[in-house]
Each structure stands twice: as C-alpha cells, then as structure tokens.
PDB file of N, CA and C in Angstrom:
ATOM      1  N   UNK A   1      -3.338  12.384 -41.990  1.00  0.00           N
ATOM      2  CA  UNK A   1      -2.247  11.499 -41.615  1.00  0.00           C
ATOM      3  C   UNK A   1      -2.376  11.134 -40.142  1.00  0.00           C
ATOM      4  N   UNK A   2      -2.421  10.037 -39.955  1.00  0.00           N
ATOM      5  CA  UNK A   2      -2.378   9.597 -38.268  1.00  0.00           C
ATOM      6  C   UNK A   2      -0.875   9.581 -37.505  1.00  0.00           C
ATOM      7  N   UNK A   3      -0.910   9.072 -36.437  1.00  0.00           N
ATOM      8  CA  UNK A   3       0.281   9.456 -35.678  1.00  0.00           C
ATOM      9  C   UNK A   3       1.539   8.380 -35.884  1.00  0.00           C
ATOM     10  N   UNK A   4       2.694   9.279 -36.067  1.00  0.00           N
ATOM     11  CA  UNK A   4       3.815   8.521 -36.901  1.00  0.00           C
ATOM     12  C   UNK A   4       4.341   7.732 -35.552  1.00  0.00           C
ATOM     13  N   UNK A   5       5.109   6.720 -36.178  1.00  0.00           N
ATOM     14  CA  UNK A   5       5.966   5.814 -34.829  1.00  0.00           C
ATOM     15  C   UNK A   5       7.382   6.571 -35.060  1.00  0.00           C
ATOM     16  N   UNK A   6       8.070   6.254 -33.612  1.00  0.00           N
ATOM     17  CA  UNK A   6       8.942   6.689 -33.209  1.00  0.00           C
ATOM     18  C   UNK A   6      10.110   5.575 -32.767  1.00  0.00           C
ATOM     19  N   UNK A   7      11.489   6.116 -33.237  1.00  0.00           N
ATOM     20  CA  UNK A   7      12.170   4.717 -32.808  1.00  0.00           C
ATOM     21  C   UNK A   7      13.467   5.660 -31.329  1.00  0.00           C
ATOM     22  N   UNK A   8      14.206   4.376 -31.295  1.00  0.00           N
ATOM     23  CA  UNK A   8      15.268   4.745 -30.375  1.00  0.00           C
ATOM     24  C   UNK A   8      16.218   3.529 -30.662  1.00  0.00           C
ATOM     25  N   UNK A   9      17.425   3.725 -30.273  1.00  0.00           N
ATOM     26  CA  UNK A   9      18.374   2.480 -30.211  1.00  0.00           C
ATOM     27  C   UNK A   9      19.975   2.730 -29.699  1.00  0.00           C
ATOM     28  N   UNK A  10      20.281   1.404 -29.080  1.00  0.00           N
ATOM     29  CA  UNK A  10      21.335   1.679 -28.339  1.00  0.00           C
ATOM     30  C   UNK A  10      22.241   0.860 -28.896  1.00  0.00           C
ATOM     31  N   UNK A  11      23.719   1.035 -28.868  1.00  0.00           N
ATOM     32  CA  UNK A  11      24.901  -0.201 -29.362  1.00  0.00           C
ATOM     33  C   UNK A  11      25.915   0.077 -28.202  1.00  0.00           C
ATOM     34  N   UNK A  12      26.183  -1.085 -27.806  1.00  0.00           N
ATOM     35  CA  UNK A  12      27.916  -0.874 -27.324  1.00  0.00           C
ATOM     36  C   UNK A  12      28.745  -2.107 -27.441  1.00  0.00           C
ATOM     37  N   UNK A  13      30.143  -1.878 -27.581  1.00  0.00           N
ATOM     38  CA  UNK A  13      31.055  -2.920 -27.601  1.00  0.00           C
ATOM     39  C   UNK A  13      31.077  -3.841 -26.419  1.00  0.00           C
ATOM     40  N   UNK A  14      30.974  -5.130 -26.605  1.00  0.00           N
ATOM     41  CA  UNK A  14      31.754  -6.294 -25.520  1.00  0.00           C
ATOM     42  C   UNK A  14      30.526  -6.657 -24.933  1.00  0.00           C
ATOM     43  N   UNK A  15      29.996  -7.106 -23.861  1.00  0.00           N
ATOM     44  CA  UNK A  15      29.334  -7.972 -23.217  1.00  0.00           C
ATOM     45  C   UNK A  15      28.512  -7.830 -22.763  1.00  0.00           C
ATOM     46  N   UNK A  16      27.262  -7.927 -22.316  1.00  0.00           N
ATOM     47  CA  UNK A  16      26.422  -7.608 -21.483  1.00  0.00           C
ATOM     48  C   UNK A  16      25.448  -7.985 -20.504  1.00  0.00           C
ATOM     49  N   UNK A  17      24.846  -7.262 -19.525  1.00  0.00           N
ATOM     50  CA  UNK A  17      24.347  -7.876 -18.352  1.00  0.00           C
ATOM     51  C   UNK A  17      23.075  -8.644 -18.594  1.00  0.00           C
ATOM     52  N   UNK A  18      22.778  -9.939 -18.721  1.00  0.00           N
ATOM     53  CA  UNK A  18      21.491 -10.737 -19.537  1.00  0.00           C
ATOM     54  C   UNK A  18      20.714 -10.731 -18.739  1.00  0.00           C
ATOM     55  N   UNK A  19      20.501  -9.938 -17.278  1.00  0.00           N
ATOM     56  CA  UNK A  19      19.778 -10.016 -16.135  1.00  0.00           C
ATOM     57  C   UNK A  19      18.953  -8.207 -16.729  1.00  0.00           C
ATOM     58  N   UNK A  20      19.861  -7.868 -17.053  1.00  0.00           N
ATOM     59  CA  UNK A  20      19.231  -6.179 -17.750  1.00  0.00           C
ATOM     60  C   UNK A  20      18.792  -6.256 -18.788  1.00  0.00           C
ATOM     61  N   UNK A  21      18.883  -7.284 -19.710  1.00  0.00           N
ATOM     62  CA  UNK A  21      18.411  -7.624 -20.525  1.00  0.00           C
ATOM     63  C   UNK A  21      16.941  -8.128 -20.634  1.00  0.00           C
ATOM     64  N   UNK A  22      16.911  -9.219 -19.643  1.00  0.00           N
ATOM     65  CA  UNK A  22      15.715 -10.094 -19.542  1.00  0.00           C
ATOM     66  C   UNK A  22      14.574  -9.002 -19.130  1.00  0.00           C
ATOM     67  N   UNK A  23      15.041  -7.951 -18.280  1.00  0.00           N
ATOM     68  CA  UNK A  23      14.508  -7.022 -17.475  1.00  0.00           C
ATOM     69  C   UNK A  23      13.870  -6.169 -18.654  1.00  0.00           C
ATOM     70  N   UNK A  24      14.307  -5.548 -19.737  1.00  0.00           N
ATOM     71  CA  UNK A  24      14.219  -4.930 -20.593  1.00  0.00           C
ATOM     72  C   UNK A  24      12.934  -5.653 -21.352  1.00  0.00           C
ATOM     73  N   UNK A  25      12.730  -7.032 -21.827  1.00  0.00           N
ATOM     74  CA  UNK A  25      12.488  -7.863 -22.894  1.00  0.00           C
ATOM     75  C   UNK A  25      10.871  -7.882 -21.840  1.00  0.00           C
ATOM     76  N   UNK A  26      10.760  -8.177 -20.460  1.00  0.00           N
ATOM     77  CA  UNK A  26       9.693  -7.978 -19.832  1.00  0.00           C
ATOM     78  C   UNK A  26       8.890  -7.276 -19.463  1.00  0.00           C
ATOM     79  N   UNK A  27       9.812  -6.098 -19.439  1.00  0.00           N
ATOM     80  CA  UNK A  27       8.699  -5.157 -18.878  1.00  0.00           C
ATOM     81  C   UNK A  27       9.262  -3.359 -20.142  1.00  0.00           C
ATOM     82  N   UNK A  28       9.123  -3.244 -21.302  1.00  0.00           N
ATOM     83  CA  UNK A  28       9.640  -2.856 -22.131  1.00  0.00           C
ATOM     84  C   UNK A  28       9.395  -1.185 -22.341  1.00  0.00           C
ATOM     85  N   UNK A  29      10.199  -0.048 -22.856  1.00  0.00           N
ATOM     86  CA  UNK A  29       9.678   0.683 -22.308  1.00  0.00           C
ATOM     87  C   UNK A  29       8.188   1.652 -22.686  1.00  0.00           C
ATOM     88  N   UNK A  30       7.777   2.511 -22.151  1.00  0.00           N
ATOM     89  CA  UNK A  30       6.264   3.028 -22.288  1.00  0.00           C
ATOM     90  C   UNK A  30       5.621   2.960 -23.723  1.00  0.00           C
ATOM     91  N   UNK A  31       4.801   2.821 -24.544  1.00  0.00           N
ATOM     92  CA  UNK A  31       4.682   3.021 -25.892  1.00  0.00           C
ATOM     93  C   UNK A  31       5.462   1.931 -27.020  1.00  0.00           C
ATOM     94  N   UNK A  32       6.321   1.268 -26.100  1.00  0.00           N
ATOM     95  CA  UNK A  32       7.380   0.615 -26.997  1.00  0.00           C
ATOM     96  C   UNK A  32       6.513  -1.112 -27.736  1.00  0.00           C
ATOM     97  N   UNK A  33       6.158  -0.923 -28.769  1.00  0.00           N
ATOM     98  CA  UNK A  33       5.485  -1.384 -29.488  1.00  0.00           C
ATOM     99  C   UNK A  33       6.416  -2.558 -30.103  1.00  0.00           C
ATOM    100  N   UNK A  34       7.450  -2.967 -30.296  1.00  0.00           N
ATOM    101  CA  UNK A  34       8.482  -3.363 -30.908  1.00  0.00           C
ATOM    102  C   UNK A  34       9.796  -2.819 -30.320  1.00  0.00           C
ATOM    103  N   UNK A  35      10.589  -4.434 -29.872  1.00  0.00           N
ATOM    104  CA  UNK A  35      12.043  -3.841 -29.611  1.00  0.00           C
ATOM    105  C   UNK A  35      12.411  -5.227 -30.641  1.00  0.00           C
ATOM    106  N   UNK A  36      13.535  -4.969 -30.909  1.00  0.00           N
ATOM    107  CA  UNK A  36      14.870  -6.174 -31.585  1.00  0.00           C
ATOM    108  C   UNK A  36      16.201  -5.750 -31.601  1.00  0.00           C
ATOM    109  N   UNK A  37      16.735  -6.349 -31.523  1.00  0.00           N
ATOM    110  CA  UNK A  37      18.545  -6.508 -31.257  1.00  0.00           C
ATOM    111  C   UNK A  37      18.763  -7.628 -31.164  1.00  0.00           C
ATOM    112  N   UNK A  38      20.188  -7.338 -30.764  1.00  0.00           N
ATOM    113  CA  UNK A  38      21.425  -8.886 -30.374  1.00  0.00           C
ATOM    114  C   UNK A  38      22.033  -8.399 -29.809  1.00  0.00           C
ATOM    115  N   UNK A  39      22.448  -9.656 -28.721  1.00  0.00           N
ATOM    116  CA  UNK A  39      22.932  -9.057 -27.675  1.00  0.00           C
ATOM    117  C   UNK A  39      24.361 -10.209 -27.274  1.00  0.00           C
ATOM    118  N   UNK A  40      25.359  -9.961 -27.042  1.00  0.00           N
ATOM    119  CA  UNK A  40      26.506 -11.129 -26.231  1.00  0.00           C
ATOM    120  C   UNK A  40      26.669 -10.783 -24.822  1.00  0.00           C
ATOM    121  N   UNK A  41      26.272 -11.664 -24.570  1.00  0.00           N
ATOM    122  CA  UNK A  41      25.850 -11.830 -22.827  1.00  0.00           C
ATOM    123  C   UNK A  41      27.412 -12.580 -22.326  1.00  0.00           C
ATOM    124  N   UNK A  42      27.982 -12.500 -20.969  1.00  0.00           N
ATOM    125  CA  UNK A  42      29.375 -13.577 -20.621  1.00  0.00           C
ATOM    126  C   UNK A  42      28.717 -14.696 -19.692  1.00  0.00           C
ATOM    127  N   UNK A  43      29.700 -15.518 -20.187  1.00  0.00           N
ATOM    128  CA  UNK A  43      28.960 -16.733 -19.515  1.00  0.00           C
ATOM    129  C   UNK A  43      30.368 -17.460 -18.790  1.00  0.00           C
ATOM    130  N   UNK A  44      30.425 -18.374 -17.895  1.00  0.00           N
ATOM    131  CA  UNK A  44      31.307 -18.497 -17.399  1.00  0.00           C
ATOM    132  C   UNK A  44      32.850 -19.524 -18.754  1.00  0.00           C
ATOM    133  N   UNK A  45      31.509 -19.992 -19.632  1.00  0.00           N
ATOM    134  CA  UNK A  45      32.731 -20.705 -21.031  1.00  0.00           C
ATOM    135  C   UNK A  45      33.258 -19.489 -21.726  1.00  0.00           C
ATOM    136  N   UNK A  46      32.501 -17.935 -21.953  1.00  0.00           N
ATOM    137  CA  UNK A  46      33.098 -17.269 -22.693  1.00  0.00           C
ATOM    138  C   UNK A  46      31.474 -16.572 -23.144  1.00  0.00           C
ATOM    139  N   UNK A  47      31.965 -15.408 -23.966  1.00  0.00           N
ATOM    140  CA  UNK A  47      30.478 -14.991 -24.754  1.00  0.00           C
ATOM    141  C   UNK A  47      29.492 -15.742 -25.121  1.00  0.00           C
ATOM    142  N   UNK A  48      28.220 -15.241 -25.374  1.00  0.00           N
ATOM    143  CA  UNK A  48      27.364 -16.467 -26.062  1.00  0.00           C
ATOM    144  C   UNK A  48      26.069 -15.136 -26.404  1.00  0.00           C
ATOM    145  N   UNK A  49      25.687 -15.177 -28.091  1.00  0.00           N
ATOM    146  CA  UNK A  49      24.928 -14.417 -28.480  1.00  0.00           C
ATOM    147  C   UNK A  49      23.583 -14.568 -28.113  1.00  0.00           C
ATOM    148  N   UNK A  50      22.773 -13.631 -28.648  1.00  0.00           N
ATOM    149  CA  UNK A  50      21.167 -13.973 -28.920  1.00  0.00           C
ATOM    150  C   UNK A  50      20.205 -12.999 -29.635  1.00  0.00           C
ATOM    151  N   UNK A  51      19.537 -13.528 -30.047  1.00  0.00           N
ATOM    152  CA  UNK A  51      18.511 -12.259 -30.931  1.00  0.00           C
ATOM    153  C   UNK A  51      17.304 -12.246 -30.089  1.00  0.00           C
ATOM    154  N   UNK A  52      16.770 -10.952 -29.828  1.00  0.00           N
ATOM    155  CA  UNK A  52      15.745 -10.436 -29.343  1.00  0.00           C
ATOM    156  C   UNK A  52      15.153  -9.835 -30.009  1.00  0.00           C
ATOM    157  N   UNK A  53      13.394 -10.583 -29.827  1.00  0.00           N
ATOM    158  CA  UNK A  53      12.401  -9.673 -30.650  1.00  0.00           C
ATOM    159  C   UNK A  53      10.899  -9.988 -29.041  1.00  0.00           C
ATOM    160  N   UNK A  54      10.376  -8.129 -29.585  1.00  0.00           N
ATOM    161  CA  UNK A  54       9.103  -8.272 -28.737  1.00  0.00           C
ATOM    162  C   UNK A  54       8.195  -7.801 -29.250  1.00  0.00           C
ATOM    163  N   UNK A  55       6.830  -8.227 -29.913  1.00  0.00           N
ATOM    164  CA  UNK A  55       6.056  -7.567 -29.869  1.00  0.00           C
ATOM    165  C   UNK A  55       4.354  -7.506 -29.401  1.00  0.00           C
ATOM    166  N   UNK A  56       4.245  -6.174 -29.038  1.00  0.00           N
ATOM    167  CA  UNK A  56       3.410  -6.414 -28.099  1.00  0.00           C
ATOM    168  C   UNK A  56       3.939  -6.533 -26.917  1.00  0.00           C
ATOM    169  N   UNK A  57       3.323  -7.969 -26.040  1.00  0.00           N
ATOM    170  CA  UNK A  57       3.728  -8.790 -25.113  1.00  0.00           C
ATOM    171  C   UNK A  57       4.634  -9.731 -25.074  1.00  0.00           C
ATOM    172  N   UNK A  58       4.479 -10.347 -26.190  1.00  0.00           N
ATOM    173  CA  UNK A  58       4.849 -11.447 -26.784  1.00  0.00           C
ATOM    174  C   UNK A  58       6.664 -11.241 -27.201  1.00  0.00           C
ATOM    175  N   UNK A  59       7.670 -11.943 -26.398  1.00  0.00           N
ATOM    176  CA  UNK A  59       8.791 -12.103 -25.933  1.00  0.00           C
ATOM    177  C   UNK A  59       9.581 -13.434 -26.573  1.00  0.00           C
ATOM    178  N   UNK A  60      10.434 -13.347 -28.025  1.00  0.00           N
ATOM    179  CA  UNK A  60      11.182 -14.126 -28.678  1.00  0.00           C
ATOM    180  C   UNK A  60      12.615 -14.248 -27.986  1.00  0.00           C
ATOM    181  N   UNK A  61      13.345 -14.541 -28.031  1.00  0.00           N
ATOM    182  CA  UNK A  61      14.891 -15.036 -27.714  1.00  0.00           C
ATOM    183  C   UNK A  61      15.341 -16.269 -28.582  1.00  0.00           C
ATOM    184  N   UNK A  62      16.284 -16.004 -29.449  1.00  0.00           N
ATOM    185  CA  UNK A  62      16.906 -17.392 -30.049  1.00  0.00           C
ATOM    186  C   UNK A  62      18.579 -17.194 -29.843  1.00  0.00           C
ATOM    187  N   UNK A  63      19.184 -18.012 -29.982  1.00  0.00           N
ATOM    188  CA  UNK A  63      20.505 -18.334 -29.903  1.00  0.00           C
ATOM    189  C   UNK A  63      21.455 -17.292 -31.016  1.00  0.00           C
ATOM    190  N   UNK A  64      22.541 -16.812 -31.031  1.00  0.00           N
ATOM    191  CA  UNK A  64      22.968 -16.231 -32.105  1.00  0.00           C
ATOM    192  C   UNK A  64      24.300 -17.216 -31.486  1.00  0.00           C
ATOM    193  N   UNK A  65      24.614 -17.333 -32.887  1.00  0.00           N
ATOM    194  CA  UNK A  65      26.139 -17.726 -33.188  1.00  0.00           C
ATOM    195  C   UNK A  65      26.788 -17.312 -34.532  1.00  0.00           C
ATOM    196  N   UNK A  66      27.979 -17.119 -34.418  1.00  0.00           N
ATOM    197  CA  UNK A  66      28.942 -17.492 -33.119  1.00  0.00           C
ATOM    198  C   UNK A  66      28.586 -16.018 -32.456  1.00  0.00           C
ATOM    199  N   UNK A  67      28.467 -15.483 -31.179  1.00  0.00           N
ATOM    200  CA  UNK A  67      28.308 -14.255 -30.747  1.00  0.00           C
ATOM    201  C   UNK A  67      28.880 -13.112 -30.872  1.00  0.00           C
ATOM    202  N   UNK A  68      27.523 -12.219 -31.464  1.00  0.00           N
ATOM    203  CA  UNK A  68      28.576 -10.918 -31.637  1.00  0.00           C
ATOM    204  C   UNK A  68      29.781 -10.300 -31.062  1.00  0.00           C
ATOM    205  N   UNK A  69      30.366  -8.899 -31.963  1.00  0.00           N
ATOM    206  CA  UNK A  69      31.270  -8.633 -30.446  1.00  0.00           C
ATOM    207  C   UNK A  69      30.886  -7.048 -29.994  1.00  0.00           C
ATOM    208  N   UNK A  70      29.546  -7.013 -30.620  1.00  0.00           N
ATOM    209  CA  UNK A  70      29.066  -5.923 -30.188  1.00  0.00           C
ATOM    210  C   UNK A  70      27.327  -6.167 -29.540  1.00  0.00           C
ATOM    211  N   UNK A  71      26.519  -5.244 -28.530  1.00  0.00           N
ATOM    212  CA  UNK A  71      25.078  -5.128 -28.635  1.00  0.00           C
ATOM    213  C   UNK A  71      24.344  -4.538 -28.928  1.00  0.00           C
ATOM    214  N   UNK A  72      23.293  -4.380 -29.723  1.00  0.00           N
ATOM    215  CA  UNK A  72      22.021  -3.512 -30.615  1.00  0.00           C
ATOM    216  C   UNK A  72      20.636  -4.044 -29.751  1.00  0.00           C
ATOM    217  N   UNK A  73      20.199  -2.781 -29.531  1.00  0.00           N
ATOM    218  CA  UNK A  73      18.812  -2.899 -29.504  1.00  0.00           C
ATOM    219  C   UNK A  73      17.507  -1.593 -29.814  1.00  0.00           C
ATOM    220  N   UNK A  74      16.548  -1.894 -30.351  1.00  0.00           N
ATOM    221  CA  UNK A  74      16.083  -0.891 -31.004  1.00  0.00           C
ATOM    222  C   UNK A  74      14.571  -0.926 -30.577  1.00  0.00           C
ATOM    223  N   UNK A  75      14.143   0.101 -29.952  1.00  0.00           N
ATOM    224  CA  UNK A  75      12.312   0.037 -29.728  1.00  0.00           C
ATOM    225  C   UNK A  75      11.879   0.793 -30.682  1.00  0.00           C
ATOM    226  N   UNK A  76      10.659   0.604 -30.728  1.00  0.00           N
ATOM    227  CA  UNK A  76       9.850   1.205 -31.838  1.00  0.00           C
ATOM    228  C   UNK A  76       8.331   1.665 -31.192  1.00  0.00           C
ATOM    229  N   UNK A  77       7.493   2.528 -31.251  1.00  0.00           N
ATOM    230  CA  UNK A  77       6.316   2.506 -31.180  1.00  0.00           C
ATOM    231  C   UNK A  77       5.546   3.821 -31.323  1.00  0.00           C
ATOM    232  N   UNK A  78       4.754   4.223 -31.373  1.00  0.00           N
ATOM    233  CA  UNK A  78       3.767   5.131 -31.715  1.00  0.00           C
ATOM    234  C   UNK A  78       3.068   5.979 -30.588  1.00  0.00           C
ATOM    235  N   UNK A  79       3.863   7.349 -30.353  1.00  0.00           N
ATOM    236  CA  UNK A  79       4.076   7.840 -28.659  1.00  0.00           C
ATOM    237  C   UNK A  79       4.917   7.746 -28.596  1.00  0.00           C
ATOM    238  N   UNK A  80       5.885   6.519 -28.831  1.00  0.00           N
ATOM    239  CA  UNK A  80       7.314   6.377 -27.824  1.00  0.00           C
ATOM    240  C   UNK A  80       7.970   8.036 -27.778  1.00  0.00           C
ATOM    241  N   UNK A  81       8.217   8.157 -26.206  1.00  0.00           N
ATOM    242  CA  UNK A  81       9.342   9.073 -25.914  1.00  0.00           C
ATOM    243  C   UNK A  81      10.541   8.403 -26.260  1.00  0.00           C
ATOM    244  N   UNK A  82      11.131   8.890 -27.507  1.00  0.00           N
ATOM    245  CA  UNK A  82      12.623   8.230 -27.609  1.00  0.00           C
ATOM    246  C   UNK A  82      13.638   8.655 -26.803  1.00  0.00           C
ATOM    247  N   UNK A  83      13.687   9.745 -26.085  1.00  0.00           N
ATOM    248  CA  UNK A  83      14.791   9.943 -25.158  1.00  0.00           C
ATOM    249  C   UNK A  83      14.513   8.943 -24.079  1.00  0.00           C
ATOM    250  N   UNK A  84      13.554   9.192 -23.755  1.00  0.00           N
ATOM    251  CA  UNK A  84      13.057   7.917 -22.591  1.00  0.00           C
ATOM    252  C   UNK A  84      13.619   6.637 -22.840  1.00  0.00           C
ATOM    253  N   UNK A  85      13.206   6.015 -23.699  1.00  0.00           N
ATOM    254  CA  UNK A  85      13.287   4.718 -24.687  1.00  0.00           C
ATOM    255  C   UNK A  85      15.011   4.890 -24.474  1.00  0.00           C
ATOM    256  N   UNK A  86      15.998   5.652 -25.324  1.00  0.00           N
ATOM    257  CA  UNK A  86      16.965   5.364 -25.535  1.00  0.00           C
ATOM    258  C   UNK A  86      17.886   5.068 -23.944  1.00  0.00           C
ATOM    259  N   UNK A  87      17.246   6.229 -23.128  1.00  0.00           N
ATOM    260  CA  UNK A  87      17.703   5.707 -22.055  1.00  0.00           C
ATOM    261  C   UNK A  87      17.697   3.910 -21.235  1.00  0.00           C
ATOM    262  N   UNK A  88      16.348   3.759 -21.540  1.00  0.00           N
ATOM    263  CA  UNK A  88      15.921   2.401 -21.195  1.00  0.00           C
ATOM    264  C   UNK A  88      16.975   1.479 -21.568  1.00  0.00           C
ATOM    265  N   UNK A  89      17.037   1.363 -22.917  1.00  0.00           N
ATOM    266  CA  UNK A  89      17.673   0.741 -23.891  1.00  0.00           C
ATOM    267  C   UNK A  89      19.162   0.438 -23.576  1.00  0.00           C
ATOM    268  N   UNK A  90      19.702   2.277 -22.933  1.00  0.00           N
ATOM    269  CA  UNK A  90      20.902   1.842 -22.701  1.00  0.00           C
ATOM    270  C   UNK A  90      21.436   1.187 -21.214  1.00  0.00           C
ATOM    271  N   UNK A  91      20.628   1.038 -20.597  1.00  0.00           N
ATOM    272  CA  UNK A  91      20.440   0.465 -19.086  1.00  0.00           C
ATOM    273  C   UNK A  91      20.492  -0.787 -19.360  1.00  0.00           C
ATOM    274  N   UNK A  92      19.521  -1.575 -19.912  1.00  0.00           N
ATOM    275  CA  UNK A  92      20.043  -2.433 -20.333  1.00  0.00           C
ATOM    276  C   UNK A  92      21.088  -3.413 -21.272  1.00  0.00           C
ATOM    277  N   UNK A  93      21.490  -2.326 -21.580  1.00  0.00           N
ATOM    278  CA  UNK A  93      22.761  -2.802 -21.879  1.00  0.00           C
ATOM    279  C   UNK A  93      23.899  -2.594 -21.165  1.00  0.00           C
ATOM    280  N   UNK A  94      24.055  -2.375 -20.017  1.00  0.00           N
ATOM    281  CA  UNK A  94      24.660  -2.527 -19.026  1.00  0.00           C
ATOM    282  C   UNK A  94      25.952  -3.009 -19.215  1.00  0.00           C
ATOM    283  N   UNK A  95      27.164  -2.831 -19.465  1.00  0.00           N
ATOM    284  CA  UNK A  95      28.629  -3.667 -19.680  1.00  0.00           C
ATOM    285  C   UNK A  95      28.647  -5.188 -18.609  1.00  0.00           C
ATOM    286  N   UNK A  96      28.636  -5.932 -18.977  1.00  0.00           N
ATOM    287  CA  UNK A  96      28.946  -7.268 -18.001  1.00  0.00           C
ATOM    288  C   UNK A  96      30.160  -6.695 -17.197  1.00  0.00           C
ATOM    289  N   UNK A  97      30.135  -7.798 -15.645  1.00  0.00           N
ATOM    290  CA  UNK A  97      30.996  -7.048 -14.774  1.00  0.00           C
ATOM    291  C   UNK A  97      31.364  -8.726 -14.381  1.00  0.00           C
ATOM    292  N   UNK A  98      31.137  -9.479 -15.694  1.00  0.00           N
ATOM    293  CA  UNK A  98      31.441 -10.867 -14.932  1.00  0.00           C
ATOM    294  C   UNK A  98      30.230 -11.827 -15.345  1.00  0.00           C
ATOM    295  N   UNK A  99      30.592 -13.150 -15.296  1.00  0.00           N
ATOM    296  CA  UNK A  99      29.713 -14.009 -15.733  1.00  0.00           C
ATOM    297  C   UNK A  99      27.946 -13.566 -14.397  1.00  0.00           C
ATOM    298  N   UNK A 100      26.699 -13.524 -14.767  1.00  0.00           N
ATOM    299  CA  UNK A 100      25.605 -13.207 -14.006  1.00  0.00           C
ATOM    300  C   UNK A 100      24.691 -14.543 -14.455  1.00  0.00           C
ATOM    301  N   UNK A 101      24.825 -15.748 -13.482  1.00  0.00           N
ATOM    302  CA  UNK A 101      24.381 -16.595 -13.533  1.00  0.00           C
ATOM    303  C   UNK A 101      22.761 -16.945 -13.496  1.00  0.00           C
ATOM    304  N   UNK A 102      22.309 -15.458 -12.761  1.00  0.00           N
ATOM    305  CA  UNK A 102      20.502 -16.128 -12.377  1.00  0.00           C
ATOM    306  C   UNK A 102      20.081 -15.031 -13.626  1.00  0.00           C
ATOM    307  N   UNK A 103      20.779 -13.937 -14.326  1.00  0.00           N
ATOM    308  CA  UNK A 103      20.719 -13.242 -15.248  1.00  0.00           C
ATOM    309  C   UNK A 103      20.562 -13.881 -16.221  1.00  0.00           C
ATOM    310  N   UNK A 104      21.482 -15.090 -16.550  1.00  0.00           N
ATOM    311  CA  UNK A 104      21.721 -16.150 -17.464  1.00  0.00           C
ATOM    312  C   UNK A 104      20.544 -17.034 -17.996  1.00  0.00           C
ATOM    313  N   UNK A 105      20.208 -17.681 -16.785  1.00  0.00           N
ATOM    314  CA  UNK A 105      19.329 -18.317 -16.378  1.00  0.00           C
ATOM    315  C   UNK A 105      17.856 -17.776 -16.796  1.00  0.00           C
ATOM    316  N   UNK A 106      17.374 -16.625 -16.426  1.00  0.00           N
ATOM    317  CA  UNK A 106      16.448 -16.233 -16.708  1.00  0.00           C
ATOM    318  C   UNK A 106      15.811 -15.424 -18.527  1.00  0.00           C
ATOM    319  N   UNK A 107      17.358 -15.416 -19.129  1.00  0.00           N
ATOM    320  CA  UNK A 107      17.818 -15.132 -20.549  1.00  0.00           C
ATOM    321  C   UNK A 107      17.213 -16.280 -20.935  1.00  0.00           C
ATOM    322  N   UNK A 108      17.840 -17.331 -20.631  1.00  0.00           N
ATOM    323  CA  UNK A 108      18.032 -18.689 -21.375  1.00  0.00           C
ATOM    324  C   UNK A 108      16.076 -19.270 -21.124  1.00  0.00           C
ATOM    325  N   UNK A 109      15.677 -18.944 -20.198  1.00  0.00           N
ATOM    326  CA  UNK A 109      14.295 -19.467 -20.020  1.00  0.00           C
ATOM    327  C   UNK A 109      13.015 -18.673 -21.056  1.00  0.00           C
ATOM    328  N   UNK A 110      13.603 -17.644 -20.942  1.00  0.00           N
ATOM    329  CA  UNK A 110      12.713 -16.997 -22.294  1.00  0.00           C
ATOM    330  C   UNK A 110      13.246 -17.385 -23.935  1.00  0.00           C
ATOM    331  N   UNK A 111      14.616 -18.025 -23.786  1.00  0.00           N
ATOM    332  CA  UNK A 111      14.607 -18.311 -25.124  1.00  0.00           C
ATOM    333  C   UNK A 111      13.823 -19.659 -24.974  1.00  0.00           C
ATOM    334  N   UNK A 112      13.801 -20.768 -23.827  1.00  0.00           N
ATOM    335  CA  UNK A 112      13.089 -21.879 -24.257  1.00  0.00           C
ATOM    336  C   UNK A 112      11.856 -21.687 -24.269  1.00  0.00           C
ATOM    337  N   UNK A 113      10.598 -20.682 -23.334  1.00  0.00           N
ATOM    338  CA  UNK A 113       9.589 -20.165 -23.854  1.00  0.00           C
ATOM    339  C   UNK A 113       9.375 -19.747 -25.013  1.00  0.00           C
ATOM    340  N   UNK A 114      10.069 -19.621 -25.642  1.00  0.00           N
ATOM    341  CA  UNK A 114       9.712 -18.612 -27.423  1.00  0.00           C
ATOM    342  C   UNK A 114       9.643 -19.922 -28.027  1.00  0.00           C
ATOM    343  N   UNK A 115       9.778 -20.802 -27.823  1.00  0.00           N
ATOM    344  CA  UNK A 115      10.330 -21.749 -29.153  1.00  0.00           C
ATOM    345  C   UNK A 115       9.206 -22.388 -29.485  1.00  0.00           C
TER     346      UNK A 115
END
C-alpha cells in the first residue's frame, strides 16, 4: 500500500477576510495537494460568495450566489500535516473586520484569471 492522503478543514459563521483568503489560494499549505471551499467575503454592498478550488498550482475562483452565511475550506494532500494545514486554513478564514478593499480586489482578480 503506498502513502495515504491526509485532509484538514475549517468552517466558521459570517464573513471573511478575502485578503486571507487570496493569501491562502497562493501560496497553500506544505503538502497541500488540493484545497476547496466557499467562502462570503464583505464587500462594501453587503456579502458576496465564492467557490475555491486549487490544484496543484493551478488557482480557480468563481462567483457563488446568493452568498453563503457560512465559510468551508478543506486541503487535502499526501504528507499533509493536518494540524498544520488546519491551522493554515483557519487563518485564513479570518472573521471580516469590515469591507477589505485591495483584499477584494485581489479575490476578484483570481476569479477573472480562472475563467
């Protein structure tokens, strides 16, 4: 039998920081072979969802509607330290402390890269 994969995953209620996010989706953590979730980011109109997938390198973002009212995200990989990982995971999910405009911004540019 070869070496099994390992997961981790984080949830929390209400909003989140899309600047910790983007951060997460780029540079992902050690071993982490696969992340996906959804996430509701605040924006200055109100919430606004999105689905995240990575694998590999290779960095998806699409629109979710209408936006959750919760965030999930889940790594996966083969090695992964999941305590590590879960920590990661939950960093970026960070509670919003307010609309994060260049956070936003840099969310929204990887969803128009994926497309």
């Amino acid at each position: 039998h070869g070496p099994r994969a390992a997961s981790a995953s984080a949830r929390v209620r209400g909003t989140v920081a899309p600047g910790a996010v983007a951060d997460l989706l780029l540079d992902p953590p050690a071993a982490a072979y696969r992340i996906k979730g959804t996430v509701a980011v605040e924006t200055a109109r109100g919430s606004r969802g999105y689905v995240v997938h990575v694998v590999g390198r290779q960095v998806h973002v699409d629109a979710l509607r209408p936006a959750p009212d919760h965030s999930e995200l889940v790594a996966i990989g083969i090695g992964l330290d999941a305590d590590a990982a879960r920590l990661r995971l939950q960093d970026a999910l960070a509670p919003a402390t307010g609309p994060d405009r260049e956070g936003l911004q840099r969310l929204d540019r990887l969803r128009r890269i994926s497309r």
